[in-house]
N, C-alpha and C. Protein backbone atom coordinates (compact mmCIF):
# COMPACT_ATOMS: atom_id res chain seq x y z
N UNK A 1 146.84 95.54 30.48
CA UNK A 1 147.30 95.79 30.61
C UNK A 1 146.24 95.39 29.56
N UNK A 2 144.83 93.84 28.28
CA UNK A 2 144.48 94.97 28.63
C UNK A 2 145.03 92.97 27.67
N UNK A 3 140.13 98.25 24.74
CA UNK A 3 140.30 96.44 24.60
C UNK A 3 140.14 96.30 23.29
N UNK A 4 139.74 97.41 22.63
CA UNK A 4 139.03 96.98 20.96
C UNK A 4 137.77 96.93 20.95
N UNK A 5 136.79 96.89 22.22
CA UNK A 5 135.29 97.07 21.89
C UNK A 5 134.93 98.49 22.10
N UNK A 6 133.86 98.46 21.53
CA UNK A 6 132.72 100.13 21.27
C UNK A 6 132.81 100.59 22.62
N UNK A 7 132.41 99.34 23.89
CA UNK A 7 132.16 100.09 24.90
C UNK A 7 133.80 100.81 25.62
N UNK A 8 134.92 100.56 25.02
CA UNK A 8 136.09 101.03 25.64
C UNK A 8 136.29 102.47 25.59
N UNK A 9 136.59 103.28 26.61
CA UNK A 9 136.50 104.76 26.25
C UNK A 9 138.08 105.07 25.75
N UNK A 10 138.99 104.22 25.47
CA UNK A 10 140.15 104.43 25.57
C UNK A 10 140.85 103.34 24.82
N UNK A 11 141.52 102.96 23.35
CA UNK A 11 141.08 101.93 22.93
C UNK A 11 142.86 101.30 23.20
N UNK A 12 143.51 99.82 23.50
CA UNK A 12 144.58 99.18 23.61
C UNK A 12 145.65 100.55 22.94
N UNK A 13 145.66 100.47 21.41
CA UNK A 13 146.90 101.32 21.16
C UNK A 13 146.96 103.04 21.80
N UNK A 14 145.63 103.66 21.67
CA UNK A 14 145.56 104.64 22.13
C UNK A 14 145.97 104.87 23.58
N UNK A 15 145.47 104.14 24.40
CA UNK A 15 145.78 104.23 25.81
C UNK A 15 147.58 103.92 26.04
N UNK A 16 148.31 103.03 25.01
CA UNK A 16 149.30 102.49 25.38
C UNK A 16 150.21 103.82 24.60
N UNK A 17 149.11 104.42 23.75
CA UNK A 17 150.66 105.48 23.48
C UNK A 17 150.31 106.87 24.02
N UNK A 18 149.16 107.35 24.79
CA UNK A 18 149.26 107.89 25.78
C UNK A 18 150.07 107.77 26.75
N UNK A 19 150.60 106.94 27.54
CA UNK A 19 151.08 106.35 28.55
C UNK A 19 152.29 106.83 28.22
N UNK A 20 153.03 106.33 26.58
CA UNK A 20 154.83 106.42 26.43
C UNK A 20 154.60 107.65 26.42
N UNK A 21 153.81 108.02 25.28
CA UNK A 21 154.42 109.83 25.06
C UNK A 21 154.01 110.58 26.76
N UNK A 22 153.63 110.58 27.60
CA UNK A 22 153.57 111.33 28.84
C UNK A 22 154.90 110.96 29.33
N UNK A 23 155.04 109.60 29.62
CA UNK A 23 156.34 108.90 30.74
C UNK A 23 157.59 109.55 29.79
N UNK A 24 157.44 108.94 28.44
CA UNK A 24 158.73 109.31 27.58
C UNK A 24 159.23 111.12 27.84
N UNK A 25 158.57 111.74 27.74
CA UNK A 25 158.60 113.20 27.73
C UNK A 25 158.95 113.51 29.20
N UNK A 26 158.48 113.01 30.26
CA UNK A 26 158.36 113.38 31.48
C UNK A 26 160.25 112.88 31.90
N UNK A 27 159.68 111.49 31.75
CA UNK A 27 161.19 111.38 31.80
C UNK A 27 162.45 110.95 31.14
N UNK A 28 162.60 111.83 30.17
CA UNK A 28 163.14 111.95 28.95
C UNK A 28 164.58 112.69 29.38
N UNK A 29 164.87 113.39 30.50
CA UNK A 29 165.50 114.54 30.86
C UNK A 29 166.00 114.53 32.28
N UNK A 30 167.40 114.51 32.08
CA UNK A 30 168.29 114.32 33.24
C UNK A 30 167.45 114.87 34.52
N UNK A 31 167.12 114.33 35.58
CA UNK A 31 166.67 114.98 37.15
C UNK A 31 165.07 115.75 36.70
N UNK A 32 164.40 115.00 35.87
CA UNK A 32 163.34 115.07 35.79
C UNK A 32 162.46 114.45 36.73
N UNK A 33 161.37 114.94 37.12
CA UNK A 33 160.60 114.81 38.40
C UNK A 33 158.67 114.60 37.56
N UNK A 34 158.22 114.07 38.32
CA UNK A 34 156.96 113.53 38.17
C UNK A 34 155.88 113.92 39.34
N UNK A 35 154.85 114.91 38.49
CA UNK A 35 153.66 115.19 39.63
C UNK A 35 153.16 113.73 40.27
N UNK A 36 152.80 114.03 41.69
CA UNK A 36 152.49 113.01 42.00
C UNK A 36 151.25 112.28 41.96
N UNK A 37 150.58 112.93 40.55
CA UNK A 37 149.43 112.02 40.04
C UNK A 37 150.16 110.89 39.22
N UNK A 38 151.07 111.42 38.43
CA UNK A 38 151.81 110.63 37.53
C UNK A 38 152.41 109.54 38.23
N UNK A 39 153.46 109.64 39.08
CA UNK A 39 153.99 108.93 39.85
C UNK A 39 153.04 107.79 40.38
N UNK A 40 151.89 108.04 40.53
CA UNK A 40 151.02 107.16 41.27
C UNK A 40 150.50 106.36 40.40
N UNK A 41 150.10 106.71 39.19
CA UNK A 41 149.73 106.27 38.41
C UNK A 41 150.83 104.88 37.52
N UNK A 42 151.93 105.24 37.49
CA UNK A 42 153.54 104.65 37.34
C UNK A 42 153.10 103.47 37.88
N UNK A 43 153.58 103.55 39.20
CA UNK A 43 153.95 102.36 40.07
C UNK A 43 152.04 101.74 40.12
N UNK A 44 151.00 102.07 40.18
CA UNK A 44 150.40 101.37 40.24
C UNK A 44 149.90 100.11 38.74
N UNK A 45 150.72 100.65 37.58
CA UNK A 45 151.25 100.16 36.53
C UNK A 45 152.26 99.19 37.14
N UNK A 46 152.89 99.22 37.65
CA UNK A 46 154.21 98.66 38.31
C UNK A 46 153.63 97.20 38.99
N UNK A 47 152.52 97.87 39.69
CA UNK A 47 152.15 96.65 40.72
C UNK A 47 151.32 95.56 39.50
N UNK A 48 150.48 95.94 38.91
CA UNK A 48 149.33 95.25 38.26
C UNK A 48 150.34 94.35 37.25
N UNK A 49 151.56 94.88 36.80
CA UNK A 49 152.55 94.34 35.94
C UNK A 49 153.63 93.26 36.80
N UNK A 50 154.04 93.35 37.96
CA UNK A 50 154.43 92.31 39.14
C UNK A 50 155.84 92.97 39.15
N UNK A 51 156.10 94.34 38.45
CA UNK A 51 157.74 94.80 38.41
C UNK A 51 157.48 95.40 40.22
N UNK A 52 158.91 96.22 40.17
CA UNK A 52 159.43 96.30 41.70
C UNK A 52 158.75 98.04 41.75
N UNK A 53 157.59 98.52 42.16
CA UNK A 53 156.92 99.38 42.31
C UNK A 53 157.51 100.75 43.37
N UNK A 54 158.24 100.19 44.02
CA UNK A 54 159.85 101.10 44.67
C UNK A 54 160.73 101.48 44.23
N UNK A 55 161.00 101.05 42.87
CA UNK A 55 161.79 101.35 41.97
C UNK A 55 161.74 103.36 42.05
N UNK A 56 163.00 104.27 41.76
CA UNK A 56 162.48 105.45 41.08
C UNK A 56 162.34 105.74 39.85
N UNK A 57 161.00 106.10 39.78
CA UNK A 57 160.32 106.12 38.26
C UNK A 57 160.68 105.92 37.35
N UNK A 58 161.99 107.33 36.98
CA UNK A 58 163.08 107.54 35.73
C UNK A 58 163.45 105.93 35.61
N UNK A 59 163.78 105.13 36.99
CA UNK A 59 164.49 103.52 36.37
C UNK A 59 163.39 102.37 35.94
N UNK A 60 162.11 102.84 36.78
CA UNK A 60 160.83 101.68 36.22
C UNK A 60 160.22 102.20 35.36
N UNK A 61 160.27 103.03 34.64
CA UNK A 61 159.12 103.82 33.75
C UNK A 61 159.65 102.66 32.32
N UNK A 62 161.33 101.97 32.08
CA UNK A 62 161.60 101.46 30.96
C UNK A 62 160.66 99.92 31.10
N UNK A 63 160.98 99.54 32.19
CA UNK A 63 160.25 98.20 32.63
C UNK A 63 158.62 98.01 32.29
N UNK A 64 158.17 99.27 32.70
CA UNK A 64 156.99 99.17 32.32
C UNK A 64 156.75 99.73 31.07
N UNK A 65 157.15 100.40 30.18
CA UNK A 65 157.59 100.75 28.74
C UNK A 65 157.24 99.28 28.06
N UNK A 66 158.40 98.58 28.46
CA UNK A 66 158.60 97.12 28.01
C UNK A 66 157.21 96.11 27.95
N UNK A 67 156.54 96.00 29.09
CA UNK A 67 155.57 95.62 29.28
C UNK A 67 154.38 95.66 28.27
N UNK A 68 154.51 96.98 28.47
CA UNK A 68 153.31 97.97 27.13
C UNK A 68 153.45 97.93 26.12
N UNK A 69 154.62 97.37 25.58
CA UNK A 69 155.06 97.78 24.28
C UNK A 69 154.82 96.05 23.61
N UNK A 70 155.50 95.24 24.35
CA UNK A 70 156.23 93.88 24.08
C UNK A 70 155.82 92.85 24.74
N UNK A 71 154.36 92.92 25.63
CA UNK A 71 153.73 92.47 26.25
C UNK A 71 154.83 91.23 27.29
N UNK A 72 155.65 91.58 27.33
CA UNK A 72 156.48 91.04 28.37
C UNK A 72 157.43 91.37 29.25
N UNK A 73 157.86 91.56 30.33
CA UNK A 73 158.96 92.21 31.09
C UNK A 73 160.16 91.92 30.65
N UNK A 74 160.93 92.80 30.81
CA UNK A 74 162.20 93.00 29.96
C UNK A 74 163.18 91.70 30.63
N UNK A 75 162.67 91.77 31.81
CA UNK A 75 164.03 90.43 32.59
C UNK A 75 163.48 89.14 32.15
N UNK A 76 162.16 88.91 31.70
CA UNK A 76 161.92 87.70 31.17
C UNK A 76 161.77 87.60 29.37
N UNK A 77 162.17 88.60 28.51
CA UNK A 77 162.12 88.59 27.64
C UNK A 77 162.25 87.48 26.52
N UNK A 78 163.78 87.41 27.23
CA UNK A 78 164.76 86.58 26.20
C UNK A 78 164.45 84.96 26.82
N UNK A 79 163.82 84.73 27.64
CA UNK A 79 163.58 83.59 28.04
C UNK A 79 162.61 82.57 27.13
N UNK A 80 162.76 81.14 26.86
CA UNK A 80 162.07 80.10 25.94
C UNK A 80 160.28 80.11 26.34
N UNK A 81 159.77 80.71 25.58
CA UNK A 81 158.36 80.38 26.20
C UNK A 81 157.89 79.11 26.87
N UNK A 82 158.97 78.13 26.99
CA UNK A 82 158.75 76.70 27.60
C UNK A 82 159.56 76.61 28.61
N UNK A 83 160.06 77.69 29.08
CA UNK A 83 161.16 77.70 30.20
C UNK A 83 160.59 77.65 31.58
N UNK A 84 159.52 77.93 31.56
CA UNK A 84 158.85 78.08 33.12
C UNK A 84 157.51 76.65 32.90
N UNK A 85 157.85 75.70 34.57
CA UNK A 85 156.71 74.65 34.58
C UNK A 85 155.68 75.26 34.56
N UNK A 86 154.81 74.22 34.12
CA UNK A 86 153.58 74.50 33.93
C UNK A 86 152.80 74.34 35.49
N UNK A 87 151.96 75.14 36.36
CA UNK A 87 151.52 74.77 37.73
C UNK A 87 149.98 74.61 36.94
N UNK A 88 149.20 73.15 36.92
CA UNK A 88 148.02 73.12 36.43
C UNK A 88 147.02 73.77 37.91
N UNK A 89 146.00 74.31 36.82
CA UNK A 89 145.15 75.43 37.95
C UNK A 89 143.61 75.38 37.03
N UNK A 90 142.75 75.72 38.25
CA UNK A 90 141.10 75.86 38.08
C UNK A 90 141.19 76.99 37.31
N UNK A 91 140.79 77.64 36.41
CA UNK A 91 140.62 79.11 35.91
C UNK A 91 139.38 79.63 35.64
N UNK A 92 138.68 80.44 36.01
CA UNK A 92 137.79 80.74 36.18
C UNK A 92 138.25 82.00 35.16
N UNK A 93 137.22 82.00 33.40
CA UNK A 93 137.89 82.60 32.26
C UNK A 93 136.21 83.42 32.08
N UNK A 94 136.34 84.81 32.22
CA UNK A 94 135.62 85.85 31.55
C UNK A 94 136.41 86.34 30.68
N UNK A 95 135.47 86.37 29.81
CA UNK A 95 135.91 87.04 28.27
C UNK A 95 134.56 87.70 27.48
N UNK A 96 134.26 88.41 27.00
CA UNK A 96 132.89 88.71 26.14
C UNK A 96 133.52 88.75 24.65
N UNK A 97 134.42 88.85 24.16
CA UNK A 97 134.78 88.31 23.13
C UNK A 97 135.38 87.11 22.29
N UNK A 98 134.29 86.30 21.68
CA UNK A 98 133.45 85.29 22.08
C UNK A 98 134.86 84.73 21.08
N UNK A 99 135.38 84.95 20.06
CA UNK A 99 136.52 84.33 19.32
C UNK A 99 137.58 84.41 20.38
N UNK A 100 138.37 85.05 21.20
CA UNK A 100 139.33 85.34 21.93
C UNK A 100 139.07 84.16 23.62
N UNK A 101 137.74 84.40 24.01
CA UNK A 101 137.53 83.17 25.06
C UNK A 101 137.76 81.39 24.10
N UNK A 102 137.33 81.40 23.08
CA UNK A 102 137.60 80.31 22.44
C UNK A 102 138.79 79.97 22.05
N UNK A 103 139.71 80.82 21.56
CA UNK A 103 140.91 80.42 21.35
C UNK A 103 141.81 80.44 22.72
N UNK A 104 141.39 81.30 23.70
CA UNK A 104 142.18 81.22 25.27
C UNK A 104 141.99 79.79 25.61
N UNK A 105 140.68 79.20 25.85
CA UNK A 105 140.74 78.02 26.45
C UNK A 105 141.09 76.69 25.72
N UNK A 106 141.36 77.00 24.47
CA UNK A 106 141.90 75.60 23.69
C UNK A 106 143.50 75.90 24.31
N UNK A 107 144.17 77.19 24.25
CA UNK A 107 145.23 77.44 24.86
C UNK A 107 145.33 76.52 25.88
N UNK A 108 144.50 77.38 27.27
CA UNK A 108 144.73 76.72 28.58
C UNK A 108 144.62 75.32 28.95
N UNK A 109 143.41 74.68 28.03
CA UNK A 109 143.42 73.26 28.32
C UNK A 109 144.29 72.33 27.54
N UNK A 110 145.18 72.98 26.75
CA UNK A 110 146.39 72.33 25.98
C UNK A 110 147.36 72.23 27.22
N UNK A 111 147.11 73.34 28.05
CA UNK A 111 148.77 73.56 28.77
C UNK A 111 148.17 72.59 30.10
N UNK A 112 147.02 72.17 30.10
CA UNK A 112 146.60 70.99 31.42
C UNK A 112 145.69 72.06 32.31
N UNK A 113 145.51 73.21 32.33
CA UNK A 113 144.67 73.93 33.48
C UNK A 113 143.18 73.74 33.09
N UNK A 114 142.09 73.48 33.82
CA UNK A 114 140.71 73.21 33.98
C UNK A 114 140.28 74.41 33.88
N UNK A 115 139.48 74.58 33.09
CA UNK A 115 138.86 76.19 32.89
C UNK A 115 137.10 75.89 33.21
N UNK A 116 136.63 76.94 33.60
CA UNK A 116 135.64 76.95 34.50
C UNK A 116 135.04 77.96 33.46
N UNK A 117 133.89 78.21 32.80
CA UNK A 117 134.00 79.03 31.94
C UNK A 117 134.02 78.79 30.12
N UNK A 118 134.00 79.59 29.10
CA UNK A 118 134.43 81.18 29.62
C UNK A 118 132.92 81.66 29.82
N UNK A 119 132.81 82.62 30.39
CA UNK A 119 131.56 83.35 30.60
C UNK A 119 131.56 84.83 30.02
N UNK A 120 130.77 85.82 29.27
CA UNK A 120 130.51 87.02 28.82
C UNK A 120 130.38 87.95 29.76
N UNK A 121 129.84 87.46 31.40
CA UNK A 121 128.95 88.39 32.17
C UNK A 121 129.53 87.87 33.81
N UNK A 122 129.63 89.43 34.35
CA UNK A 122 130.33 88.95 35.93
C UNK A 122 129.31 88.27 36.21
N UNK A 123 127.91 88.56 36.45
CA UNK A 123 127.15 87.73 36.77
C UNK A 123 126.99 86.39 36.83
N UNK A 124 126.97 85.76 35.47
CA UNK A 124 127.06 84.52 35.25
C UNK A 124 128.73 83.85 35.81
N UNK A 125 129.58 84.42 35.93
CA UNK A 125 130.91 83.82 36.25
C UNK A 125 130.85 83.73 37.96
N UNK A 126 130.36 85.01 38.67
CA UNK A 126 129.74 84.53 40.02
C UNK A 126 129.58 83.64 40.71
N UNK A 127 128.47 83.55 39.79
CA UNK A 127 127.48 82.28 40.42
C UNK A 127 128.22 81.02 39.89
N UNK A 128 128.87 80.84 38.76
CA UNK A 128 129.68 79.99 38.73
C UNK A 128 130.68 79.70 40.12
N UNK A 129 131.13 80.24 40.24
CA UNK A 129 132.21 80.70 41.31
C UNK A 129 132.13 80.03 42.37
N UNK A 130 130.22 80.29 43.31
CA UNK A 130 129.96 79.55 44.29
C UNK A 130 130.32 77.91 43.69
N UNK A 131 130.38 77.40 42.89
CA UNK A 131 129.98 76.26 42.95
C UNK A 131 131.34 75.51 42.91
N UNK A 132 132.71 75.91 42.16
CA UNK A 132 134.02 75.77 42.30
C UNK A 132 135.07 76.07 42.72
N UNK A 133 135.69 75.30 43.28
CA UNK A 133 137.10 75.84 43.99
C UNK A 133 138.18 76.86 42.69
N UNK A 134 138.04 78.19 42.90
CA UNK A 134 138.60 78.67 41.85
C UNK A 134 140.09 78.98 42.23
N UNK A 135 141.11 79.13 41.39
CA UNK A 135 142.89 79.06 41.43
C UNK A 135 142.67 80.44 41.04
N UNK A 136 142.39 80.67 40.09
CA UNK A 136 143.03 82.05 39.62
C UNK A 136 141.77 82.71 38.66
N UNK A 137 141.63 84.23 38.51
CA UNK A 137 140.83 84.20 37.48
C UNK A 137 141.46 85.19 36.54
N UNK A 138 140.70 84.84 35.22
CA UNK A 138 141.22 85.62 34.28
C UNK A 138 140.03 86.64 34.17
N UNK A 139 140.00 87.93 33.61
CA UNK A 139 138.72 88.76 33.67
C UNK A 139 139.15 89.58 32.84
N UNK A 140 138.27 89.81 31.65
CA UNK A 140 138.23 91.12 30.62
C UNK A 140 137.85 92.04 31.80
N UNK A 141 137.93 93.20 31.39
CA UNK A 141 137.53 94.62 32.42
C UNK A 141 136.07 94.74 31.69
N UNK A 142 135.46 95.10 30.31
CA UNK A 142 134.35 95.76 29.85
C UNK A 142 133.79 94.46 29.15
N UNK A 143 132.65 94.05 30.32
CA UNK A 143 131.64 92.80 30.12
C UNK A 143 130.43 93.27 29.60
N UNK A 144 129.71 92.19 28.83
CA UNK A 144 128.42 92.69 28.45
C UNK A 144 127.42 92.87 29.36
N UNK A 145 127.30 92.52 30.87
CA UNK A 145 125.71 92.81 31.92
C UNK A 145 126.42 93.93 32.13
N UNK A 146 125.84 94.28 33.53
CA UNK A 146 125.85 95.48 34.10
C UNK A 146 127.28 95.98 34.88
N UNK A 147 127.86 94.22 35.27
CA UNK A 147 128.67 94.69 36.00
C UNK A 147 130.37 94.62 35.42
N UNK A 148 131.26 95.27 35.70
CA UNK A 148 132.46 95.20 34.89
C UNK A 148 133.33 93.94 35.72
N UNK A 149 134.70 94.08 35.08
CA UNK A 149 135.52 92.90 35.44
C UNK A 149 136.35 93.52 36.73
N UNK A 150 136.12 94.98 37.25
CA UNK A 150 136.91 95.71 38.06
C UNK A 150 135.92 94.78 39.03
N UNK A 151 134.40 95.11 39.10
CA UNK A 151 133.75 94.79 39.99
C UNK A 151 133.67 93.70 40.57
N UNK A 152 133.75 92.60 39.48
CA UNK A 152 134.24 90.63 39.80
C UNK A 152 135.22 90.81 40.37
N UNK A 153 136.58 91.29 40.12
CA UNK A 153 137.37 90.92 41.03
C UNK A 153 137.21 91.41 42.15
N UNK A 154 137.03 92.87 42.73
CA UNK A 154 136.49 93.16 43.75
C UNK A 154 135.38 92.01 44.77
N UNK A 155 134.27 91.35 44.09
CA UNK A 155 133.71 90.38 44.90
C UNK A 155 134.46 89.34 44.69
N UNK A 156 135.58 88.47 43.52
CA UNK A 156 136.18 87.49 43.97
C UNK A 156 136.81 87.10 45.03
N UNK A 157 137.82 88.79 45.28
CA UNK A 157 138.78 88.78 46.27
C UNK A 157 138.21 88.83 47.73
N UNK A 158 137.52 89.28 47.81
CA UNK A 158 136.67 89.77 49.23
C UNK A 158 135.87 88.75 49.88
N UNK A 159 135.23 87.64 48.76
CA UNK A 159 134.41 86.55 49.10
C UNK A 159 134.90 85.25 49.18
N UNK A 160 136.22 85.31 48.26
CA UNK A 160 137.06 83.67 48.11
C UNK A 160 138.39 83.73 48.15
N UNK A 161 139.09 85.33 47.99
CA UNK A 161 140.30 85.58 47.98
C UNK A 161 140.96 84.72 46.76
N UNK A 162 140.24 85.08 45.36
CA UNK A 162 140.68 84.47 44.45
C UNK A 162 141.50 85.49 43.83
N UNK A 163 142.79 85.55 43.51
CA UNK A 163 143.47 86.05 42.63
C UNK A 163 143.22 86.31 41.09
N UNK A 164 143.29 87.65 40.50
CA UNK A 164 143.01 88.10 39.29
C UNK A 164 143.93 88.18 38.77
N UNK A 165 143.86 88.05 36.68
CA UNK A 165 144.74 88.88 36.13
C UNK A 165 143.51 89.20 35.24
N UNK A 166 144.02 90.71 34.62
CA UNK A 166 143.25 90.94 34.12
C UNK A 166 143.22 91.68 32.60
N UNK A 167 142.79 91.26 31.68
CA UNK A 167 142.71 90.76 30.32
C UNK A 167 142.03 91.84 29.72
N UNK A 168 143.13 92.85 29.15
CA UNK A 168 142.19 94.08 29.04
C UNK A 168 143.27 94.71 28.03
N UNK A 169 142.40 95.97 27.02
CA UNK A 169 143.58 97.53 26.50
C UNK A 169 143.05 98.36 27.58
N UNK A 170 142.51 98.35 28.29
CA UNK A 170 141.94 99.54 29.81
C UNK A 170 143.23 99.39 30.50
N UNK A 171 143.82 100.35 30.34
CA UNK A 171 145.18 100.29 31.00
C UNK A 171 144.92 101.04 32.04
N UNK A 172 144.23 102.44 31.64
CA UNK A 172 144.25 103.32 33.19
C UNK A 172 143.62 102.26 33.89
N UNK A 173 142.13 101.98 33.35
CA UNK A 173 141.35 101.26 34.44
C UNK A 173 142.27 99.92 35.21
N UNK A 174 143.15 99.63 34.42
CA UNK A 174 143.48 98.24 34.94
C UNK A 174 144.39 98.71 36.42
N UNK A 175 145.37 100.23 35.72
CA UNK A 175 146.26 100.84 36.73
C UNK A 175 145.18 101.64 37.91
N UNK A 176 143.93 101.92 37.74
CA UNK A 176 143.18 102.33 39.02
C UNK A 176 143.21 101.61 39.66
N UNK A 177 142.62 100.18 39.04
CA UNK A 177 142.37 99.31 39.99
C UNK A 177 143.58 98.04 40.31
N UNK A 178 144.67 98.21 40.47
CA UNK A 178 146.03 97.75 40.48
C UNK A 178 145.75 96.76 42.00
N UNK A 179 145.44 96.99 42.83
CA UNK A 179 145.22 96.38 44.33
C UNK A 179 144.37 94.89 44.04
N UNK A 180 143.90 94.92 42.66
CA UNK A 180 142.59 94.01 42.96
C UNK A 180 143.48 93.14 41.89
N UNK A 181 144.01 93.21 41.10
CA UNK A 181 144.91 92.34 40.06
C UNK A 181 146.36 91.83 40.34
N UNK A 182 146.50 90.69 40.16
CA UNK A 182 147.75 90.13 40.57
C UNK A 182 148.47 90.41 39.25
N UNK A 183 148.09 90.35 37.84
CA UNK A 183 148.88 90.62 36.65
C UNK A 183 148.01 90.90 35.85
N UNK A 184 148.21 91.66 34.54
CA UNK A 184 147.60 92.17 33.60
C UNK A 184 147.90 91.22 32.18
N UNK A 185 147.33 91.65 31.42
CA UNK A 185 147.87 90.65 29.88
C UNK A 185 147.00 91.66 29.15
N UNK A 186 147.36 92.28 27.97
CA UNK A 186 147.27 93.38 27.19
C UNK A 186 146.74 92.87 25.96
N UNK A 187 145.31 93.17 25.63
CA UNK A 187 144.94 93.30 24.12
C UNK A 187 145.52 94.20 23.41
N UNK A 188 145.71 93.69 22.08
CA UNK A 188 144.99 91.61 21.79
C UNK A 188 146.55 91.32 22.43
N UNK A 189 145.91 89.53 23.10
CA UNK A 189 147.10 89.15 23.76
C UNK A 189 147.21 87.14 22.75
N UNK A 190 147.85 87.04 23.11
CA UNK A 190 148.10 85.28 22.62
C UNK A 190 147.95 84.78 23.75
N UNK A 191 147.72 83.10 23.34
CA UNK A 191 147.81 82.15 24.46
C UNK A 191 148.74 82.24 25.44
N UNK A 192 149.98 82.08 24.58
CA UNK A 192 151.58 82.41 24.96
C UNK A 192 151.46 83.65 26.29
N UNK A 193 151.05 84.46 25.95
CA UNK A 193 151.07 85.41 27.13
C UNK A 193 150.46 85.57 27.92
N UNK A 194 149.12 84.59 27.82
CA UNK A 194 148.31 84.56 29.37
C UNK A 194 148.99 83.47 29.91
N UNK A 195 149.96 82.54 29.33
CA UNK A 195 150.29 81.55 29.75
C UNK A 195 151.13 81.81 30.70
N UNK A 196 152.09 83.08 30.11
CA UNK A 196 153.23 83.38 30.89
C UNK A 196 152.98 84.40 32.21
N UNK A 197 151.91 84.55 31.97
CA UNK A 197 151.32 85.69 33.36
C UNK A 197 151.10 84.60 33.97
N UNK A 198 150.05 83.61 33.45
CA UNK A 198 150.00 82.86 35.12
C UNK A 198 151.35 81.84 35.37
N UNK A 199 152.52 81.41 34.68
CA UNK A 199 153.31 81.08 35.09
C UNK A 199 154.13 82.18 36.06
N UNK A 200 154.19 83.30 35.88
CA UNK A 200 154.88 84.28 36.79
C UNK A 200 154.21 84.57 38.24
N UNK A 201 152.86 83.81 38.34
CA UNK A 201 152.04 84.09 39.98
C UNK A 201 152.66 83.18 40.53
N UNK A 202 151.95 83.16 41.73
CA UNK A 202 152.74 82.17 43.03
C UNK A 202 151.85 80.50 42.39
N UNK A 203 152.45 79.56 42.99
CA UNK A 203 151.94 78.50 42.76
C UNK A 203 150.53 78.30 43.61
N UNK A 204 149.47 78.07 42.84
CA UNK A 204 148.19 77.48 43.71
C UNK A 204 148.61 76.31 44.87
N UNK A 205 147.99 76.59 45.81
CA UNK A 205 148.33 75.85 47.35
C UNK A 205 147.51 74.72 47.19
């Protein structure tokens, strides 16, 4: 939800105020209606964000507004960033920005979760992968090898059924690929808010 590097074709603020000024305008106006590229595009925002993707638009377009804007859902806003237990978890942490993986995992291993990682390259996080029981992963979208973070999760899910969120300003990309991400977290993001994405997944079994 999300980057700030060269290779981004679309950079965090740009992409995020693309998004309002279309939704804002679109549905700005009593019994306003949405092509159904837009619409699709909405709710698959909807899903990658964990809001209610059945919603009609005109009522989720604020929810996900919220999201984009305030990097948090509006029903959990006002809530104590210490309000939700902590479920300690394996994390399997891609990042290629090498200050932001460093300050994530002093985060995560403050809050008790085992981080596996961080790694620059799907490749190298992979092959990591075989070797640990992974809980959850975190994944920038635009890695330095060849392959992106759309593509890791695609082989996470398919090979270990590991759950993604994914750590990106690639918002379309994050909303293409919405099926493969359990939650998003939006560059630049804080500890605080990857914390609170993976407190909002299901508990590791």
């Amino acid at each position: 939800m999300f980057d700030g590097k060269a290779v981004s074709s679309v950079g965090a603020d740009g992409d995020v105020a693309r998004l309002c000024a279309l939704y804002d305008r679109l549905l700005g106006q009593p019994g306003a209606a949405l092509e159904r590229e837009a619409e699709s595009e909405l709710k698959a925002l909807a899903k990658v964000f964990d809001l209610d993707a059945d919603c009609p638009a005109v009522e989720l377009w604020p929810y996900v507004r919220a999201v984009l804007v305030r990097q948090a859902p509006a029903e959990t806003s006002s809530a104590s960033p210490q309000a939700a237990a902590v479920v300690p978890r394996t994390i399997l942490l891609v990042e290629d920005d090498a200050e932001a993986a460093a300050a994530l995992t002093e985060a995560l291993d403050a809050a008790g979760h085992r981080i596996v990682g961080p790694f620059h390259s799907a490749e190298a996080a992979e092959a990591a992968t075989a070797l640990h029981p992974i809980d959850v992963a975190l994944l920038d979208i635009h890695l330095s090898g060849e392959a992106t973070g759309v593509d890791l999760a695609r082989s996470l899910k398919a090979r270990w059924g590991v759950p993604v969120v994914f750590l990106s300003g690639d918002v379309s990309a994050a909303a293409a690929n919405a099926e493969l991400a359990a939650a998003m977290v939006i560059k630049p993001y804080t500890g605080r808010d990857v914390l609170d994405a993976l407190a909002r997944l299901e508990p590791a079994s």
